[in-house]
PDB file of N, CA and C in Angstrom:
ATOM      1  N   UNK A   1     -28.248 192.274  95.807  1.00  0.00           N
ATOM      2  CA  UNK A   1     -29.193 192.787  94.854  1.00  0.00           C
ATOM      3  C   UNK A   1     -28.550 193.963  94.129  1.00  0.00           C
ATOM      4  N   UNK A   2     -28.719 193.796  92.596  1.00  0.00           N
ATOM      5  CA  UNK A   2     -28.237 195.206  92.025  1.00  0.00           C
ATOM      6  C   UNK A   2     -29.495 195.596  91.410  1.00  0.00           C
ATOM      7  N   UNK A   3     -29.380 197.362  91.907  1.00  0.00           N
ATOM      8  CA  UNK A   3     -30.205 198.018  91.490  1.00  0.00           C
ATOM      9  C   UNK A   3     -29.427 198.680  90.065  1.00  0.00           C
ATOM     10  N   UNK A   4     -30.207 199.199  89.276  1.00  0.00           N
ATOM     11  CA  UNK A   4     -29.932 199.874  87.821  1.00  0.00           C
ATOM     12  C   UNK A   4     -30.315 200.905  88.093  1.00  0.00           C
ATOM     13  N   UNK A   5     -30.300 201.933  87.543  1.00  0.00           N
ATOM     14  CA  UNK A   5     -30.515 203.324  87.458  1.00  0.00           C
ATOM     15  C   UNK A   5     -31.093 203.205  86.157  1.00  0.00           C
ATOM     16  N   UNK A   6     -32.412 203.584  86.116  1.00  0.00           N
ATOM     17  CA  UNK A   6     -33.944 204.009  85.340  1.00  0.00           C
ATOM     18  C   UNK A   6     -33.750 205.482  84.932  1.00  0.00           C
ATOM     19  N   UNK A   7     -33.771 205.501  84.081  1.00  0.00           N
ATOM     20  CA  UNK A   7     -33.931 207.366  83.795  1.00  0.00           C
ATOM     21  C   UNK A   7     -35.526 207.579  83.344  1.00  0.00           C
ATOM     22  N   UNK A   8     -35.933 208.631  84.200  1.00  0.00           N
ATOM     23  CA  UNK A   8     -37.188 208.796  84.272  1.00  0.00           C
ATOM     24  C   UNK A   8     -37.761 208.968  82.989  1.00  0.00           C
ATOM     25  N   UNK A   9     -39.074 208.978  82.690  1.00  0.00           N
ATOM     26  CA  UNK A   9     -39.425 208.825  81.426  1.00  0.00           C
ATOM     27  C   UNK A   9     -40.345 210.561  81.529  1.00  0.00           C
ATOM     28  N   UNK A  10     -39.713 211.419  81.288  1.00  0.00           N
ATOM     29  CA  UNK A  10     -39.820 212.516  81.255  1.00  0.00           C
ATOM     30  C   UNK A  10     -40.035 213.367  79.114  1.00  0.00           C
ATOM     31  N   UNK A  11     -40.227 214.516  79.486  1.00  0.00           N
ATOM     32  CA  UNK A  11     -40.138 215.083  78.368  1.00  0.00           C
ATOM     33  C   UNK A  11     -38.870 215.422  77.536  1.00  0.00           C
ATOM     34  N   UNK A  12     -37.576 215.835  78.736  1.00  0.00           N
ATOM     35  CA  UNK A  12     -36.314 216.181  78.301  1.00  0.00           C
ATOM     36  C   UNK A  12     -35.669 214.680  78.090  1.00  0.00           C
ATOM     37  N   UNK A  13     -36.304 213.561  78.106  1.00  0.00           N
ATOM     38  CA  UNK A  13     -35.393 212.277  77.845  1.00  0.00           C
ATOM     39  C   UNK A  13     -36.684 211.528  76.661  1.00  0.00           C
ATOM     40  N   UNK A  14     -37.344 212.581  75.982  1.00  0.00           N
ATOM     41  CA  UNK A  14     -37.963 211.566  74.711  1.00  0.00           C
ATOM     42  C   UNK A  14     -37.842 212.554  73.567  1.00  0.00           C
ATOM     43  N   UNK A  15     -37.560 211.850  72.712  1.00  0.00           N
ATOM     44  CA  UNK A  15     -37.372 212.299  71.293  1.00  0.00           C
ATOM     45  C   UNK A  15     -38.594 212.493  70.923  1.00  0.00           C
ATOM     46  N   UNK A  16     -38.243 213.034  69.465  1.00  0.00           N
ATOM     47  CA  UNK A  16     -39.954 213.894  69.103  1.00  0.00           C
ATOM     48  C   UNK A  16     -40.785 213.100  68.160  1.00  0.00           C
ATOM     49  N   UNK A  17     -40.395 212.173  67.890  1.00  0.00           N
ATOM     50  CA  UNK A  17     -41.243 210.905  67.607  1.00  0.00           C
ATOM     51  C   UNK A  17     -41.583 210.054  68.487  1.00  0.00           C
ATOM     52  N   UNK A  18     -41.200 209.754  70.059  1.00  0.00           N
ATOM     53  CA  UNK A  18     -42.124 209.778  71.300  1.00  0.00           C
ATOM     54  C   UNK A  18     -43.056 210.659  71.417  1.00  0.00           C
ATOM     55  N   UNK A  19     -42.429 211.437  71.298  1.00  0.00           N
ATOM     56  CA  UNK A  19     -44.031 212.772  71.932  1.00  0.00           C
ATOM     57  C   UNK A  19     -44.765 212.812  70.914  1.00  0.00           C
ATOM     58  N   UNK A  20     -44.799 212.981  69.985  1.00  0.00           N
ATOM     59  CA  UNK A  20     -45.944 212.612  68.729  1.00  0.00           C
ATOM     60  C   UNK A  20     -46.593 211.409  69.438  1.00  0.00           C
ATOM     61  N   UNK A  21     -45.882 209.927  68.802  1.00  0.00           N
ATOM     62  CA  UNK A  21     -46.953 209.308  69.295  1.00  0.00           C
ATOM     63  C   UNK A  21     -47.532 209.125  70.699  1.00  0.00           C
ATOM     64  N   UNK A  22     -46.747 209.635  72.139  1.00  0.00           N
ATOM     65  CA  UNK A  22     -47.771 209.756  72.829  1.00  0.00           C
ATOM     66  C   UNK A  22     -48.394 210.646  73.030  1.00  0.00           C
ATOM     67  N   UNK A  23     -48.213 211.619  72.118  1.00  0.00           N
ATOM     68  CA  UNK A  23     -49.516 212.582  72.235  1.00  0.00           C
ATOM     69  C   UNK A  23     -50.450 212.303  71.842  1.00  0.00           C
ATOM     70  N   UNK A  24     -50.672 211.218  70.423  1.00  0.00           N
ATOM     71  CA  UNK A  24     -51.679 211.062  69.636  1.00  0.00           C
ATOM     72  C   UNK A  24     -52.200 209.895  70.965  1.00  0.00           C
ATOM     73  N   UNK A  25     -51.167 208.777  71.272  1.00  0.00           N
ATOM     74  CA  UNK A  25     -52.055 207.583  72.366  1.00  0.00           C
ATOM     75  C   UNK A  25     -52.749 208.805  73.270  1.00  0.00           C
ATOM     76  N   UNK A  26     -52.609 209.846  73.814  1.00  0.00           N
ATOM     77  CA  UNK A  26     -53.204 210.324  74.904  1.00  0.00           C
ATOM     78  C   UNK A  26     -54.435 211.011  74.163  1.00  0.00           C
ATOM     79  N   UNK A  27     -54.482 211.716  73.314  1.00  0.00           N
ATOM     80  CA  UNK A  27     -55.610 212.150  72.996  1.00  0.00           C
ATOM     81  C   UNK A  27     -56.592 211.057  72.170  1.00  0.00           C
ATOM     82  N   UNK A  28     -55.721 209.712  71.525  1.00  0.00           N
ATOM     83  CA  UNK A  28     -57.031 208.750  71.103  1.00  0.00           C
ATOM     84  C   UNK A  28     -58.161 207.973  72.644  1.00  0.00           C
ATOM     85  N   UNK A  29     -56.927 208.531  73.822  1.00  0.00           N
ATOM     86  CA  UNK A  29     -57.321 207.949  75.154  1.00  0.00           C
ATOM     87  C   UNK A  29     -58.602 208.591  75.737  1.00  0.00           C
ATOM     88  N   UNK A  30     -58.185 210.152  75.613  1.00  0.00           N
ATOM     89  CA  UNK A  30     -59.474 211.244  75.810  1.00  0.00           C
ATOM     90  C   UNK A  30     -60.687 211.142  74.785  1.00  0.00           C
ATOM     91  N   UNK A  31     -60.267 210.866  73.552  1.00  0.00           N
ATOM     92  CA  UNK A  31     -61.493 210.369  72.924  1.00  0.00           C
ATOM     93  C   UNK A  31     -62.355 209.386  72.978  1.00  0.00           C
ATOM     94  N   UNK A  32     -61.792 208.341  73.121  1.00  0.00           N
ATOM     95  CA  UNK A  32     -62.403 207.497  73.721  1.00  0.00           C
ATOM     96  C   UNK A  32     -63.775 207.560  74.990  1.00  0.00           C
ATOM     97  N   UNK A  33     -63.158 208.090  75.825  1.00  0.00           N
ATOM     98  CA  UNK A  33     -63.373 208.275  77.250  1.00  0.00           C
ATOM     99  C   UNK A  33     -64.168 209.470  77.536  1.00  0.00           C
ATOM    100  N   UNK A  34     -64.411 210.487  76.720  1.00  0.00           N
ATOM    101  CA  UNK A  34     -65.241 211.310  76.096  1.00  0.00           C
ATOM    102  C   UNK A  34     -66.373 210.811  75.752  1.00  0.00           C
ATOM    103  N   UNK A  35     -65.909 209.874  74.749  1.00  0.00           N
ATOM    104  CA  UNK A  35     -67.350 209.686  74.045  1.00  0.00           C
ATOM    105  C   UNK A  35     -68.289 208.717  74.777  1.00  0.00           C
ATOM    106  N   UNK A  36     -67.621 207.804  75.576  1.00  0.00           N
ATOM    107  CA  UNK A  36     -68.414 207.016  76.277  1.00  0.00           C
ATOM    108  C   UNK A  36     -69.101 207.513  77.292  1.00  0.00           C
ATOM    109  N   UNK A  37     -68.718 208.523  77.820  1.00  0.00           N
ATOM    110  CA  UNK A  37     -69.013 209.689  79.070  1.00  0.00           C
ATOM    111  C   UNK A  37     -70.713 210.153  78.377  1.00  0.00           C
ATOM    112  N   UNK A  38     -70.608 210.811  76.510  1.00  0.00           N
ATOM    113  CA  UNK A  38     -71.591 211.384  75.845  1.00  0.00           C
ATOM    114  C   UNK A  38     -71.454 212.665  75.829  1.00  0.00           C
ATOM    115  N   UNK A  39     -70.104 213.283  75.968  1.00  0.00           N
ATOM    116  CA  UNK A  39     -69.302 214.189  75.846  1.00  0.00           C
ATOM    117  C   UNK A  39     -69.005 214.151  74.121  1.00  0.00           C
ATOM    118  N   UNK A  40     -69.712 214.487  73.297  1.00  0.00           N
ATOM    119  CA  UNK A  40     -68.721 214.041  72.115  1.00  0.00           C
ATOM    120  C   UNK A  40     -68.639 215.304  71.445  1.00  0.00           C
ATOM    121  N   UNK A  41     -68.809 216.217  71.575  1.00  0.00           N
ATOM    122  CA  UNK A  41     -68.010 217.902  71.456  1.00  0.00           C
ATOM    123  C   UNK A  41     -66.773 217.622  71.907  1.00  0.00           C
ATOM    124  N   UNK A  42     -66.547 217.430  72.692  1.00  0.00           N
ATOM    125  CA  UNK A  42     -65.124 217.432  73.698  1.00  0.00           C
ATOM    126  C   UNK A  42     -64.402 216.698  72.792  1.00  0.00           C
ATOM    127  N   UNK A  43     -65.196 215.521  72.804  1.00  0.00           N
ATOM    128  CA  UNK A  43     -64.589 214.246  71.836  1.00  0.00           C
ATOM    129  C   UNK A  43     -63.816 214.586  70.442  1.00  0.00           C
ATOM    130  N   UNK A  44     -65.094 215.359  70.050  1.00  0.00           N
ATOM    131  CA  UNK A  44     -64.439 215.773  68.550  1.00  0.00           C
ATOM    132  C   UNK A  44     -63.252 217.072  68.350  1.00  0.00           C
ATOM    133  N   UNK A  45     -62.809 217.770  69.983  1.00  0.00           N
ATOM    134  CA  UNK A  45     -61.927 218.209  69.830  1.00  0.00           C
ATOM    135  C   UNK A  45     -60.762 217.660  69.771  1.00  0.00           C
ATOM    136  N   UNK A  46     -60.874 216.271  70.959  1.00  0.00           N
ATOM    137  CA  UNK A  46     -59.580 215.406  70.558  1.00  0.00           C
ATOM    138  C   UNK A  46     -59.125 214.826  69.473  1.00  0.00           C
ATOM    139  N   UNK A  47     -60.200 214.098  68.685  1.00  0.00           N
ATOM    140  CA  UNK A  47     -59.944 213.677  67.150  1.00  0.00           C
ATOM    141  C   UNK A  47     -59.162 214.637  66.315  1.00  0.00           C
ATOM    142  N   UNK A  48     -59.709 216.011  66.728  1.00  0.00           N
ATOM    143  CA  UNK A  48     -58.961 216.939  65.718  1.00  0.00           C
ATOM    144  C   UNK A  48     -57.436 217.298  65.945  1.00  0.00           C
ATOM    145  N   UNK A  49     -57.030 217.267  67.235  1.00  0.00           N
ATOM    146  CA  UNK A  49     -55.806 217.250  68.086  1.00  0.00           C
ATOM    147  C   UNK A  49     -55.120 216.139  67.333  1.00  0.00           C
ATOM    148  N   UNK A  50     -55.726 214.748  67.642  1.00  0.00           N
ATOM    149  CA  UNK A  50     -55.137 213.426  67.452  1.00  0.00           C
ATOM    150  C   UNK A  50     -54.943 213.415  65.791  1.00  0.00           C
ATOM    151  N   UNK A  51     -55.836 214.005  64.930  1.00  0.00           N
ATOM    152  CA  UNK A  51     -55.541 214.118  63.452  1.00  0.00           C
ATOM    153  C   UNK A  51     -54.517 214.855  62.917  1.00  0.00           C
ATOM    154  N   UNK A  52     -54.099 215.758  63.350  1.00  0.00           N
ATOM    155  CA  UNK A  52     -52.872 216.699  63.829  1.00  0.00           C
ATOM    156  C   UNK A  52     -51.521 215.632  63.871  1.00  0.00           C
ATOM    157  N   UNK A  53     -51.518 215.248  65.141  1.00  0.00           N
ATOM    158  CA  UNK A  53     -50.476 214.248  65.283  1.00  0.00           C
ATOM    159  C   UNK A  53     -50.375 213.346  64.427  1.00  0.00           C
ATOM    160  N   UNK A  54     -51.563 213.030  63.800  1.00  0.00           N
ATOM    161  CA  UNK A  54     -51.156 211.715  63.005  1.00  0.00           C
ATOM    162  C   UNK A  54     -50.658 211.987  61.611  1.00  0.00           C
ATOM    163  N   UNK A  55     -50.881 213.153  61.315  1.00  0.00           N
ATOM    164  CA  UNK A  55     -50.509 213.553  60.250  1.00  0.00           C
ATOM    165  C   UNK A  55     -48.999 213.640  59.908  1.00  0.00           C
ATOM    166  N   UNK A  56     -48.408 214.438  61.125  1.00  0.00           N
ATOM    167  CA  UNK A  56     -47.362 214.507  61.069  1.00  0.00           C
ATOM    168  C   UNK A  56     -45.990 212.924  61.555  1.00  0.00           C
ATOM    169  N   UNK A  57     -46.986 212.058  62.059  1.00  0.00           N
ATOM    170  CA  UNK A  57     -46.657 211.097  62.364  1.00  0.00           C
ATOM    171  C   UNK A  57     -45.947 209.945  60.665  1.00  0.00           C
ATOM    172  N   UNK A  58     -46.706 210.545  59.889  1.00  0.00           N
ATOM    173  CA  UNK A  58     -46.993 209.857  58.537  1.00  0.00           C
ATOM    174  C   UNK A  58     -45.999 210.108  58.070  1.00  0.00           C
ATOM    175  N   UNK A  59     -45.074 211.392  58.277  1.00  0.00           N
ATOM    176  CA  UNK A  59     -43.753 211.340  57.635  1.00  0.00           C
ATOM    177  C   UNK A  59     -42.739 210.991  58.304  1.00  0.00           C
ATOM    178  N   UNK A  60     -42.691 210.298  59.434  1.00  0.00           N
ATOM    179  CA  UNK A  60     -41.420 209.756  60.406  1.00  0.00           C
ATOM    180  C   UNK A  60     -41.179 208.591  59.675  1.00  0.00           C
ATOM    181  N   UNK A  61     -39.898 207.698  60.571  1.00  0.00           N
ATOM    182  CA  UNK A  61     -39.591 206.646  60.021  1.00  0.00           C
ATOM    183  C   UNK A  61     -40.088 205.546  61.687  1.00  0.00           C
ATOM    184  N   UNK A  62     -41.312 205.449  61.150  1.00  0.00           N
ATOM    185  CA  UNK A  62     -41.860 204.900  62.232  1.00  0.00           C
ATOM    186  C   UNK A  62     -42.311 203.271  62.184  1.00  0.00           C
ATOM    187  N   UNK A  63     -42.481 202.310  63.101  1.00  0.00           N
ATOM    188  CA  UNK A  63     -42.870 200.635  62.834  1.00  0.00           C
ATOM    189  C   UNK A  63     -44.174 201.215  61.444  1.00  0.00           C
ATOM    190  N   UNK A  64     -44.584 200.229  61.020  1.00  0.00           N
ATOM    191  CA  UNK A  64     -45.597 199.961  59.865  1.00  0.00           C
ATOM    192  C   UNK A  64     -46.875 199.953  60.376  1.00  0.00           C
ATOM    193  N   UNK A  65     -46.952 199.268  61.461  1.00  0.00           N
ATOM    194  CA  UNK A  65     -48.630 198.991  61.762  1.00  0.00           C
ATOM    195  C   UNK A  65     -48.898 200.457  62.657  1.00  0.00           C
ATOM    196  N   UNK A  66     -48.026 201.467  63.234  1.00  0.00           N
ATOM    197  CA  UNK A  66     -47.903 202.234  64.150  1.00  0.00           C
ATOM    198  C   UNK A  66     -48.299 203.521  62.422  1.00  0.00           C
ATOM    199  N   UNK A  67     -47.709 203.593  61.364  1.00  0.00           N
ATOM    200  CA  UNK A  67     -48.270 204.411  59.998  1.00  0.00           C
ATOM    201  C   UNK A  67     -49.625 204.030  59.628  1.00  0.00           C
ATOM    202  N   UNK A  68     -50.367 202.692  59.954  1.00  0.00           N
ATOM    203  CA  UNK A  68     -51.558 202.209  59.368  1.00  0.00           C
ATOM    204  C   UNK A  68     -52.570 202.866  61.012  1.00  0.00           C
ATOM    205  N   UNK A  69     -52.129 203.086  61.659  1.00  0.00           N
ATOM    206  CA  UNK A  69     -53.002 203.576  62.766  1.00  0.00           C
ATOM    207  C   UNK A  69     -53.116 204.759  62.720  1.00  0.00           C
ATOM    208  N   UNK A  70     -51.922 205.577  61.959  1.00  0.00           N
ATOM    209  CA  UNK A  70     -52.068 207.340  61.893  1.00  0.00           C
ATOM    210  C   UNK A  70     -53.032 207.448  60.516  1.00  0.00           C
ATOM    211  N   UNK A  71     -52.333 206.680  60.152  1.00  0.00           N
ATOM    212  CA  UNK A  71     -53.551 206.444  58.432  1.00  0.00           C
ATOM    213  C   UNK A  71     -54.782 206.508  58.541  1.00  0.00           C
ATOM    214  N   UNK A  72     -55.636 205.457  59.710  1.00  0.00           N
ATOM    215  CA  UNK A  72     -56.790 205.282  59.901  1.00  0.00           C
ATOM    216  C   UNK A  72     -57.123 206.443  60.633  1.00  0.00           C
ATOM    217  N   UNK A  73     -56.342 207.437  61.668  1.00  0.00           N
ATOM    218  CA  UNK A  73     -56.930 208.168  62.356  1.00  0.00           C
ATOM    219  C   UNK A  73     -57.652 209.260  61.339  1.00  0.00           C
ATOM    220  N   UNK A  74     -56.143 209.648  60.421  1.00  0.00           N
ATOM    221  CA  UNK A  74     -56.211 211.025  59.736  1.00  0.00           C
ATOM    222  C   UNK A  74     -56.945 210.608  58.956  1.00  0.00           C
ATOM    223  N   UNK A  75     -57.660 209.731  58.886  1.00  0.00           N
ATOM    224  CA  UNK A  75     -58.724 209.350  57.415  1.00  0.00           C
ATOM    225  C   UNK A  75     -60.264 209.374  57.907  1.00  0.00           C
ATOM    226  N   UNK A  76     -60.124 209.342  59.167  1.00  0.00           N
ATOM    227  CA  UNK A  76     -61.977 209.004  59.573  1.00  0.00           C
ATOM    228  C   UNK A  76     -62.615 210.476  59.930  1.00  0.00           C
ATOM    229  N   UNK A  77     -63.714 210.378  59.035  1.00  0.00           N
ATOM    230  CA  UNK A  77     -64.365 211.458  59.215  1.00  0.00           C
ATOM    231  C   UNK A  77     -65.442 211.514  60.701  1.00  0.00           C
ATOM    232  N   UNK A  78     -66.211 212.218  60.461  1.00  0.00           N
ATOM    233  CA  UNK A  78     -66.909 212.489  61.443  1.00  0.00           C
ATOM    234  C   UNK A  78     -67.452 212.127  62.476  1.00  0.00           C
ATOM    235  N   UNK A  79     -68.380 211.553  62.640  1.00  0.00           N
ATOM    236  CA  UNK A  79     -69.138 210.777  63.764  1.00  0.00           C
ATOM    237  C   UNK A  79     -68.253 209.555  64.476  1.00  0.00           C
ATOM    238  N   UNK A  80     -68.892 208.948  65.489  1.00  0.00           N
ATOM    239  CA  UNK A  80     -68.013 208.102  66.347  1.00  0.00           C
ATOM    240  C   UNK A  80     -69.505 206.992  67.044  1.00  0.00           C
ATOM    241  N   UNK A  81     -69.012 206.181  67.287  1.00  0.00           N
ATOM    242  CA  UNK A  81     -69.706 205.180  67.605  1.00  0.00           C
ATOM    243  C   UNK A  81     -68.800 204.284  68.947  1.00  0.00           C
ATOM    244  N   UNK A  82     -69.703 203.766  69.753  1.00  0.00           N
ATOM    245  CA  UNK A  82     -69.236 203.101  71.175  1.00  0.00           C
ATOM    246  C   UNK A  82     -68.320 201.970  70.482  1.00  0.00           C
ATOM    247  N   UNK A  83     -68.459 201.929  69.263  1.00  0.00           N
ATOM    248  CA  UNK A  83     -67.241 200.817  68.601  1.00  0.00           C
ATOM    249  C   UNK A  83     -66.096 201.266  68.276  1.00  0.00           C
ATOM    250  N   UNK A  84     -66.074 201.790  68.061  1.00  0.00           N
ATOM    251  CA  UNK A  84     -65.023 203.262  66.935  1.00  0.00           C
ATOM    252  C   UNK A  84     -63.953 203.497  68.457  1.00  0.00           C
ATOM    253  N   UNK A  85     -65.285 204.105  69.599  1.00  0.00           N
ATOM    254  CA  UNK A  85     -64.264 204.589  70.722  1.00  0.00           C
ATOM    255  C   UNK A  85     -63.518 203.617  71.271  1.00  0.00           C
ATOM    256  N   UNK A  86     -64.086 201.778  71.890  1.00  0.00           N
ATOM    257  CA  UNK A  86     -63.309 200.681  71.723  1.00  0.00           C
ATOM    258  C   UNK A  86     -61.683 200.696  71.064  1.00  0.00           C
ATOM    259  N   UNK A  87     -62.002 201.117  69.839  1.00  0.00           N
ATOM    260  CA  UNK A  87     -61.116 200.786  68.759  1.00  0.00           C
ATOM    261  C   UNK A  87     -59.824 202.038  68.846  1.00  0.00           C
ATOM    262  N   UNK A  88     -60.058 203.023  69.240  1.00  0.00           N
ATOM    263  CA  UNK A  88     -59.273 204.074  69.627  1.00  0.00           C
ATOM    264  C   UNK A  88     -58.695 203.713  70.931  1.00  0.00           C
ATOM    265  N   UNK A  89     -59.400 203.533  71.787  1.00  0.00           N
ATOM    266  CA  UNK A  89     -58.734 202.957  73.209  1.00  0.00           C
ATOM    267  C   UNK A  89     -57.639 202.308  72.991  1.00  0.00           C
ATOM    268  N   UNK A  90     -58.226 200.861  72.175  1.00  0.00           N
ATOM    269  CA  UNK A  90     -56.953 199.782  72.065  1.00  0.00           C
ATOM    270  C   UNK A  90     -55.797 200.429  71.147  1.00  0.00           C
ATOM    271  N   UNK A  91     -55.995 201.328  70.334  1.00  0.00           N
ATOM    272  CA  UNK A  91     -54.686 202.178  69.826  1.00  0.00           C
ATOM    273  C   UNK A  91     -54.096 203.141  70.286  1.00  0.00           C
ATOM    274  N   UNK A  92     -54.488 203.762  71.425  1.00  0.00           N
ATOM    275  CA  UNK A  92     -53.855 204.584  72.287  1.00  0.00           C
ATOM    276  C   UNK A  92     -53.003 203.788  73.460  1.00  0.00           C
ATOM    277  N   UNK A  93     -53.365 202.190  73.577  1.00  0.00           N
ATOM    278  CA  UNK A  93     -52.871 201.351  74.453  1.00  0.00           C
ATOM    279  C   UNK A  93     -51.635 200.550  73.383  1.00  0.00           C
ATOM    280  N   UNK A  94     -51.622 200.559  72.380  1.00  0.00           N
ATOM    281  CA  UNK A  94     -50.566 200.317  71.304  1.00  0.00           C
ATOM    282  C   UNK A  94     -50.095 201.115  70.938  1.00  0.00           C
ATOM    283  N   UNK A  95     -50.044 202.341  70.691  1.00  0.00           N
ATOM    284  CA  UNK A  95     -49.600 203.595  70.728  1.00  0.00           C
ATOM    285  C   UNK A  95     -48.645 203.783  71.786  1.00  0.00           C
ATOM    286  N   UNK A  96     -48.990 203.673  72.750  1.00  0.00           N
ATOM    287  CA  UNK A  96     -48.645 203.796  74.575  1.00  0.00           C
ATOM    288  C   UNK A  96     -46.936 202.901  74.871  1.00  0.00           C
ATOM    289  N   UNK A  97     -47.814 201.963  74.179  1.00  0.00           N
ATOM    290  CA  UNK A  97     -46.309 200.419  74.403  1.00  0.00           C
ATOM    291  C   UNK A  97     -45.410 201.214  74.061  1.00  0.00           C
ATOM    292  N   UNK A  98     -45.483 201.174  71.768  1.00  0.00           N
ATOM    293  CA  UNK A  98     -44.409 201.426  71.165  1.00  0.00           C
ATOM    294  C   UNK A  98     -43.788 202.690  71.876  1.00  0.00           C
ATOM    295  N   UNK A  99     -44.436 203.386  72.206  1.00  0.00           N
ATOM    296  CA  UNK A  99     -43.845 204.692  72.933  1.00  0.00           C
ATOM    297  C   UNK A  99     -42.523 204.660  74.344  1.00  0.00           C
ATOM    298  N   UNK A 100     -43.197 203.409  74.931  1.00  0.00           N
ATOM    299  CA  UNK A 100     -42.077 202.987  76.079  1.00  0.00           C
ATOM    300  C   UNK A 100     -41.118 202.283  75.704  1.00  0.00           C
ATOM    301  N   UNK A 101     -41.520 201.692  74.331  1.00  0.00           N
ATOM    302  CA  UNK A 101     -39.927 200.772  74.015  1.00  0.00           C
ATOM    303  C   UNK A 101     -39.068 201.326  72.856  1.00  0.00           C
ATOM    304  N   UNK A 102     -39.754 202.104  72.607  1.00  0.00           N
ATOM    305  CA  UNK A 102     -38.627 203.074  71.092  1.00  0.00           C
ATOM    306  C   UNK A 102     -37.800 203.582  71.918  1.00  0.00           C
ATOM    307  N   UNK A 103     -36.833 203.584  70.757  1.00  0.00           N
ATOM    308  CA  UNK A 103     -35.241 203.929  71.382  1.00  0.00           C
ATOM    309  C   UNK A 103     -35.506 205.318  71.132  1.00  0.00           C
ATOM    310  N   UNK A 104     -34.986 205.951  72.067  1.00  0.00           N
ATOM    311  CA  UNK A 104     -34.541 207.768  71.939  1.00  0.00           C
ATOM    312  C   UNK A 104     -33.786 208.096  70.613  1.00  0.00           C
ATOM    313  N   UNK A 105     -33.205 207.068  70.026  1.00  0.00           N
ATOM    314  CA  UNK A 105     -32.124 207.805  68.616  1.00  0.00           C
ATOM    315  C   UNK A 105     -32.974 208.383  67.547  1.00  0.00           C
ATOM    316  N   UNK A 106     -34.495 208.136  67.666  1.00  0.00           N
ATOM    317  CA  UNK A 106     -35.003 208.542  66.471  1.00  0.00           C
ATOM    318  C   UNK A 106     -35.614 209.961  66.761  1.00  0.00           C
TER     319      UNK A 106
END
């Protein structure tokens, strides 16, 4: 059996277009999970966190559908709905992926 050597998936081994987007997957995660709780103060602090990230996400050279998800974040205004939070979940879980398979060069 050969084992490989994994390098941990740490902060000092991701580039800063990893940590953007998993910062934004982690806080679309807390929003979510917030709002379904009925926490949505809390909630709307993460949106504002996650609008943050996405903003700055908009000028990387990032996949296309991964710019149409920062697009939609930094664009939705106010209120939130048990659909909306759904819909954030599953982009913090696509968010999440691209994050484990982007190469460090960027």
């Amino acid at each position: 059996m050969i084992l490989t050597k994994i390098k941990p998936f740490s902060v000092e081994n991701m580039s800063e277009t990893q940590l953007l987007v998993g910062s934004l997957s982690n806080d679309l995660f807390r929003r979510a999970s917030l709002t379904q709780r009925g926490s949505t103060e809390a909630a709307q602090r993460f949106m504002n966190e996650a609008k943050r990230w996405s903003v700055q996400l908009q000028q990387r050279d990032i996949a296309e559908y991964i710019k149409k998800i920062a697009n939609e974040i930094s664009d939705q205004a106010g209120g939130i709905t048990i659909e909306l939070a759904e819909t954030y979940l599953m982009y913090g879980i696509l968010l999440q992926n691209y994050t484990l398979h982007l190469d460090n060069r960027n």
